[in-house]
Structure formats: structure tokens, C-alpha cells
N, C-alpha and C. Protein backbone atom coordinates (compact mmCIF):
# COMPACT_ATOMS: atom_id res chain seq x y z
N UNK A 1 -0.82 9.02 18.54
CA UNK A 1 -1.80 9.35 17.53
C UNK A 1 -3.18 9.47 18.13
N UNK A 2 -3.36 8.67 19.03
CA UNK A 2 -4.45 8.53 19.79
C UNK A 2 -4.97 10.27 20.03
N UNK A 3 -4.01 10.16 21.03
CA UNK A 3 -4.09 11.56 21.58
C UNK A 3 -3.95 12.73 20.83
N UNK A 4 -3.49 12.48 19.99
CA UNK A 4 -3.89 14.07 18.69
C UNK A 4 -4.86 13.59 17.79
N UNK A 5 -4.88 12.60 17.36
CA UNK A 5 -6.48 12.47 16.25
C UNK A 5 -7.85 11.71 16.78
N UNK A 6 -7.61 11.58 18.23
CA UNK A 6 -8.81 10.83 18.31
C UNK A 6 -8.81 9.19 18.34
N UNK A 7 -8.13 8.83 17.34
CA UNK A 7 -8.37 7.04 16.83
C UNK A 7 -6.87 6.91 17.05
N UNK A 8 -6.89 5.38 17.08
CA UNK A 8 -5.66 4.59 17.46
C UNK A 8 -5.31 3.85 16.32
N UNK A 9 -4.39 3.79 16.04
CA UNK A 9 -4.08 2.81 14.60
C UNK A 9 -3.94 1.81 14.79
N UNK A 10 -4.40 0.63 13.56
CA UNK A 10 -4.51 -0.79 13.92
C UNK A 10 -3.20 -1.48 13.25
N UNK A 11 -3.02 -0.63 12.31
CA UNK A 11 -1.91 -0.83 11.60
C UNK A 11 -0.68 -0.49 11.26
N UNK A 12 0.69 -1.66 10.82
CA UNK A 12 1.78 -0.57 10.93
C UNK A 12 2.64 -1.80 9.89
N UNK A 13 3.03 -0.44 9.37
CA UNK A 13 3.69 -0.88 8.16
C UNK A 13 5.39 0.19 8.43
N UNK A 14 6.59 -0.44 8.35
CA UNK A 14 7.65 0.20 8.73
C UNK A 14 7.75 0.94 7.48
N UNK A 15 8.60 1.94 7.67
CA UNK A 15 9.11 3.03 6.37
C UNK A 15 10.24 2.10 5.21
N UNK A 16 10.54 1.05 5.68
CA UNK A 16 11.24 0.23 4.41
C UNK A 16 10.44 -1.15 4.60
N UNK A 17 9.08 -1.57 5.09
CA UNK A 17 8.47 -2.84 4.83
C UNK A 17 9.20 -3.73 5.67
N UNK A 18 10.25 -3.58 6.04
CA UNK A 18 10.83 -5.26 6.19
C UNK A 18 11.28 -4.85 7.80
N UNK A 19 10.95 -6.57 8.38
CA UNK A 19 10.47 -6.35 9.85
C UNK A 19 11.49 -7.14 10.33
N UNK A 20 12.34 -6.99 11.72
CA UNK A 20 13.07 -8.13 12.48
C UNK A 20 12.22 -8.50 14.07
N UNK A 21 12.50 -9.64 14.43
CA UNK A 21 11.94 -9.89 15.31
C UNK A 21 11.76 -9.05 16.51
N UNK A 22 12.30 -7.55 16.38
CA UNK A 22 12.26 -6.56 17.38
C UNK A 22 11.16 -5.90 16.92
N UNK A 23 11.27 -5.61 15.76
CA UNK A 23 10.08 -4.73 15.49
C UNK A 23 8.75 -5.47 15.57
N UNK A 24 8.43 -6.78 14.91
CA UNK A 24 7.22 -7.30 15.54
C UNK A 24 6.83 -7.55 16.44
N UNK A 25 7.78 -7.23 18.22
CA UNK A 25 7.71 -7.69 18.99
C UNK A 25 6.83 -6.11 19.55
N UNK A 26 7.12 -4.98 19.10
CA UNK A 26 7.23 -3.87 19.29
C UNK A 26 5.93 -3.39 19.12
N UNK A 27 5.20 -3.73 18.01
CA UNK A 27 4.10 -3.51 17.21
C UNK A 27 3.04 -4.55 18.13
N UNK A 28 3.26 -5.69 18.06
CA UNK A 28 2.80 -6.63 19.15
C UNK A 28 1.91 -5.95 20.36
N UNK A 29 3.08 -5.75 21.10
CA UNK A 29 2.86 -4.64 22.39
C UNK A 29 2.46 -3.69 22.43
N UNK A 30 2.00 -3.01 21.09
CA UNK A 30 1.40 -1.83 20.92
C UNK A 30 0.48 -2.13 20.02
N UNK A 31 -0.24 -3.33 19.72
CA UNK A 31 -1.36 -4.26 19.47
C UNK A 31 -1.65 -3.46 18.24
N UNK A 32 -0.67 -3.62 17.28
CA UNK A 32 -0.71 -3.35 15.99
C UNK A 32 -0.55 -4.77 15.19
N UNK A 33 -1.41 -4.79 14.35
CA UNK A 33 -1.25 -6.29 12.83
C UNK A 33 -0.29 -5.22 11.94
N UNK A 34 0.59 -6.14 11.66
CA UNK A 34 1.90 -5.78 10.74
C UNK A 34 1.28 -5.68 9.13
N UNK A 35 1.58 -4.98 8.57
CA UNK A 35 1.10 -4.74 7.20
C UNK A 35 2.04 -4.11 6.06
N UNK A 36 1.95 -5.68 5.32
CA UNK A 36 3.23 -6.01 4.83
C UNK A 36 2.33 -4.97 3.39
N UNK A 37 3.17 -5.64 1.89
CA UNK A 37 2.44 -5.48 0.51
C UNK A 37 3.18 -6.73 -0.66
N UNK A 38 2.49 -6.94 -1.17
CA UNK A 38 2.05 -7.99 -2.07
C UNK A 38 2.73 -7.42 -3.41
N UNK A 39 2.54 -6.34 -3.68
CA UNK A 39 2.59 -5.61 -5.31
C UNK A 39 3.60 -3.85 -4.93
N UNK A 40 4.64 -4.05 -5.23
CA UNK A 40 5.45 -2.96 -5.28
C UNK A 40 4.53 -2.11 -6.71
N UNK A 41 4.06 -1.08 -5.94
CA UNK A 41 3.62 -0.55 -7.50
C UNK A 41 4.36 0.93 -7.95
N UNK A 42 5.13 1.67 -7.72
CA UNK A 42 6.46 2.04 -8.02
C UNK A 42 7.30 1.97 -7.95
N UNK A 43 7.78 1.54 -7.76
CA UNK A 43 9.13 1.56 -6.90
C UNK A 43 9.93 2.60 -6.33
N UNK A 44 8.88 3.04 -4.92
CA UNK A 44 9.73 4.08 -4.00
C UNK A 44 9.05 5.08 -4.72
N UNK A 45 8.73 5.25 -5.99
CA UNK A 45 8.09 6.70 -6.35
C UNK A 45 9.32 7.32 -7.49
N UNK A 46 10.22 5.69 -8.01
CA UNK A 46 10.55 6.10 -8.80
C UNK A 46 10.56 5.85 -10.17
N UNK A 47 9.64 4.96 -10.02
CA UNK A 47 8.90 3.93 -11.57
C UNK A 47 8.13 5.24 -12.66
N UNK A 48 8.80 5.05 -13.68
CA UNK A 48 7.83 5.58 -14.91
C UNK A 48 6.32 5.20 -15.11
N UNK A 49 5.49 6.32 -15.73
CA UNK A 49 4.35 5.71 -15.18
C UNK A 49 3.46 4.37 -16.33
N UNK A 50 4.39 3.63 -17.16
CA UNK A 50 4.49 2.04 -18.06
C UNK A 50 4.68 1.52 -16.52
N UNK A 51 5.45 1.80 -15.61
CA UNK A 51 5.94 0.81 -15.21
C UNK A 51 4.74 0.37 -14.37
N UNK A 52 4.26 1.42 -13.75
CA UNK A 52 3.04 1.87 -12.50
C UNK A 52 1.75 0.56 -13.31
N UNK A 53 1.79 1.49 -14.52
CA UNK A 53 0.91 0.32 -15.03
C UNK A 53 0.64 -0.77 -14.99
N UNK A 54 2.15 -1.26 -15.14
CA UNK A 54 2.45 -2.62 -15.63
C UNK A 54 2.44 -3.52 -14.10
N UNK A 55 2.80 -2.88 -12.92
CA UNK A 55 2.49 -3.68 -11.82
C UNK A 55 1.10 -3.68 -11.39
N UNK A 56 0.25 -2.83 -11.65
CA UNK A 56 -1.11 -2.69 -10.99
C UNK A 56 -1.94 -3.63 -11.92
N UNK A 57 -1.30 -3.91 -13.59
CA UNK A 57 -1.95 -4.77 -14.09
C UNK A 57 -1.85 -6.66 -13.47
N UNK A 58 -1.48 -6.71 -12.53
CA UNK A 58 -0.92 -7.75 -11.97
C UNK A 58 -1.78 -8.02 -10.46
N UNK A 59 -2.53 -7.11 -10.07
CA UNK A 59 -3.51 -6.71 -9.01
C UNK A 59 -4.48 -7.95 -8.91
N UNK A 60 -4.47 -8.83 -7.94
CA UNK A 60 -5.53 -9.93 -8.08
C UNK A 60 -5.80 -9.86 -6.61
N UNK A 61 -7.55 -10.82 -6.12
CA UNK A 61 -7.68 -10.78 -5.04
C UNK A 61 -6.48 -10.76 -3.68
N UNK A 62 -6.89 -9.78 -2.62
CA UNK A 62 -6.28 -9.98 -1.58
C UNK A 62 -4.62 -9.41 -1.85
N UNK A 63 -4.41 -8.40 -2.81
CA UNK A 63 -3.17 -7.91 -2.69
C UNK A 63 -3.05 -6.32 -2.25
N UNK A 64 -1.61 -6.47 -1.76
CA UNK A 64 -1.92 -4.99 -0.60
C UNK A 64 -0.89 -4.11 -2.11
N UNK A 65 -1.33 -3.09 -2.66
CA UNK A 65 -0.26 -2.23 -3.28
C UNK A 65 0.43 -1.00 -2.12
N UNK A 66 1.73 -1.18 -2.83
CA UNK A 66 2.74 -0.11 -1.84
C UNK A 66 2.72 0.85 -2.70
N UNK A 67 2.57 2.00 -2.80
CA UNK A 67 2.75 3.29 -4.11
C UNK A 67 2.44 4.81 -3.17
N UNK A 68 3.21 5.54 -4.01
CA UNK A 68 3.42 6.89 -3.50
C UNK A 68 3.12 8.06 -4.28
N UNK A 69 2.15 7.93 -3.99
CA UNK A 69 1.50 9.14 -5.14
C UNK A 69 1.60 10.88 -4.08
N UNK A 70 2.56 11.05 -3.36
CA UNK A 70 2.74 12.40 -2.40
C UNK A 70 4.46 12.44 -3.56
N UNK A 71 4.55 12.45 -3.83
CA UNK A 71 5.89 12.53 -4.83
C UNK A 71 5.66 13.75 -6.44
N UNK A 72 5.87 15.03 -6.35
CA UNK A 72 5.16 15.72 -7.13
C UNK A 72 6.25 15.47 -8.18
N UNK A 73 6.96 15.09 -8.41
CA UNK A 73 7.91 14.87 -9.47
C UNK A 73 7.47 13.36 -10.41
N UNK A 74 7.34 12.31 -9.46
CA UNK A 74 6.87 11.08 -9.73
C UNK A 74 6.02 10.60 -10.45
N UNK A 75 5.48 9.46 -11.21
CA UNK A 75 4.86 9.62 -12.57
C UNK A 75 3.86 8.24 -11.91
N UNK A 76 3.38 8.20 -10.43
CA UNK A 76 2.66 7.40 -9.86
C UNK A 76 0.94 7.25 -10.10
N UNK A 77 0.81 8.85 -9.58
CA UNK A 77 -0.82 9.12 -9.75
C UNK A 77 -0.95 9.24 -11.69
N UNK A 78 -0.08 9.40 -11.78
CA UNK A 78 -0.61 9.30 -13.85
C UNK A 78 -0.59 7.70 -13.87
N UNK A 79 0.17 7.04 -13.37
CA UNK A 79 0.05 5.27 -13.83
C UNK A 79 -0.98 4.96 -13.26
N UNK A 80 -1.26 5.04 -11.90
CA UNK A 80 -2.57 4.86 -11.31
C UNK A 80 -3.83 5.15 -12.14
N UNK A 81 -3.71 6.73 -12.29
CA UNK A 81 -4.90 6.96 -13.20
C UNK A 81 -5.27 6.25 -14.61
N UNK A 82 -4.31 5.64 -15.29
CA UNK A 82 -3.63 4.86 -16.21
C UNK A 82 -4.37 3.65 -16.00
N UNK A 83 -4.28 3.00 -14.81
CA UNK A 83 -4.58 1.72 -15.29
C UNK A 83 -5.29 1.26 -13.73
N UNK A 84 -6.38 2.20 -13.12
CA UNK A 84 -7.52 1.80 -12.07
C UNK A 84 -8.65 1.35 -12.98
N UNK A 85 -8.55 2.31 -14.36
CA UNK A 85 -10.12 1.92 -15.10
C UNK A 85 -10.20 0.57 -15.55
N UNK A 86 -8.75 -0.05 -15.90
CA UNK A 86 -8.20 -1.52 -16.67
C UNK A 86 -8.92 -2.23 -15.51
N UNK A 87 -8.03 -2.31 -14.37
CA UNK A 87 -8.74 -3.20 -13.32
C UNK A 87 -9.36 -2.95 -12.81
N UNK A 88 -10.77 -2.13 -12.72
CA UNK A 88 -12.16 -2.04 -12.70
C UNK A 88 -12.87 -2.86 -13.46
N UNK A 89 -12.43 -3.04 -15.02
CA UNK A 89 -13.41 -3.51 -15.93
C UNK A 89 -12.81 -5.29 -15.69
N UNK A 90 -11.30 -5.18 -15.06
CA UNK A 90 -10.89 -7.21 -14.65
C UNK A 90 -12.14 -7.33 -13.64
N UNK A 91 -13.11 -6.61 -12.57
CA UNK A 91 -13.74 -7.06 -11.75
C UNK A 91 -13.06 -7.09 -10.70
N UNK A 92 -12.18 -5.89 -10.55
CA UNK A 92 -10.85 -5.91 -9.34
C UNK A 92 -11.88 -4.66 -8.47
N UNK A 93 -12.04 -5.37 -6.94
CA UNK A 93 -12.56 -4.16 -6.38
C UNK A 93 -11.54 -3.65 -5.41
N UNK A 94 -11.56 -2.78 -4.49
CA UNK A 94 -10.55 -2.36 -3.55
C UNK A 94 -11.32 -2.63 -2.48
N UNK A 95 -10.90 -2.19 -1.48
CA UNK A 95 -11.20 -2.06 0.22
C UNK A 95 -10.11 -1.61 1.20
N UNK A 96 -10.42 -0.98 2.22
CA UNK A 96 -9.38 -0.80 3.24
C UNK A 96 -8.89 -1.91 3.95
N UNK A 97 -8.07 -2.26 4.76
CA UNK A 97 -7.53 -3.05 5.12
C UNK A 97 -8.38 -3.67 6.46
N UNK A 98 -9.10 -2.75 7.07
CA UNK A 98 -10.13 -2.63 8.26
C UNK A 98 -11.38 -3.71 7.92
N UNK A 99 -11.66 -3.42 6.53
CA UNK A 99 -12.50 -4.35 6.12
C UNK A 99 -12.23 -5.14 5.36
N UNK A 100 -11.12 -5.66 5.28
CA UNK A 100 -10.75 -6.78 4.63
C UNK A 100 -10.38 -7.84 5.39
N UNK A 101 -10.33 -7.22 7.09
CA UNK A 101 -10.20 -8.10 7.61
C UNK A 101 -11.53 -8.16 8.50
């Protein structure tokens, strides 16, 4: 990645989340912090968008959401849009992960 965009990634999150002691060993060595999530907020991109809602209403300090809003069938970015204004007005802010740590 380096070498085609310029920047190096700090982070790595596997394509199904869940890590064995090979893969952290892997990421390690390639001086990546593992980056898990806290709040399934579709599920996979296949949650109705009540459901999208209903997990993002659950959003409290320091949680990472997993969601897939590249899914043009998927009812993600409508739940999102649904319910970012809700937890705006809880006093829920966001940040990247870069600066959260």
C-alpha cells in the first residue's frame, strides 16, 4: 500500500474480524494494531435498516462500529442516516481511530 498510495497503514482489521495467533503474529511483524469492533451495526450488510438503527442506538464512548454502507442493495446508509442525528443530540461524537489513539 505503501508503495501505491504513499502512506502505510496502521491498521488491520481481517475480512471476518476474528484473529488466531497466526494472524496477530503476522500483523505484529508488519507493525499493524489489530482492530477489532465493539457494535456489529448490520450485520454483513444484511440488517434492515430498524435494525441499523437499533444497533447504532447502543453507540457509547470508545466503540468501534463494523457497517457496510458499499452494498447498493443494503438498507445500511438509510439506518445510518436514520439514526447519526439521534446520537448526535446523545452527545455521541466520532473520531478516526488515529486519533483516538
Amino acid at each position: 500500500m505503501e508503495d501505491e498510495l504513499g502512506v502505510s497503514p496502521r491498521f488491520f482489521r481481517s475480512g471476518t474480524a476474528h484473529y488466531d495467533d497466526v494472524a496477530v503474529a503476522i500483523a505484529k511483524r508488519a507493525e499493524q494494531v489489530i482492530a477489532g469492533f465493539s457494535i456489529n451495526g448490520d450485520a454483513g450488510a444484511t440488517a434492515p435498516k430498524g435494525q441499523v438503527v437499533a444497533s447504532l442506538a447502543k453507540v457509547g464512548a470508545g466503540d468501534i462500529v463494523l457497517a457496510h454502507m458499499n452494498q447498493p442493495h443494503g438498507q445500511t446508509a438509510e439506518g445510518f442516516a436514520m439514526a447519526l442525528p439521534r446520537a448526535l443530540d446523545r452527545g455521541v461524537r466520532f473520531s478516526t481511530l488515529a486519533d483516538a489513539l
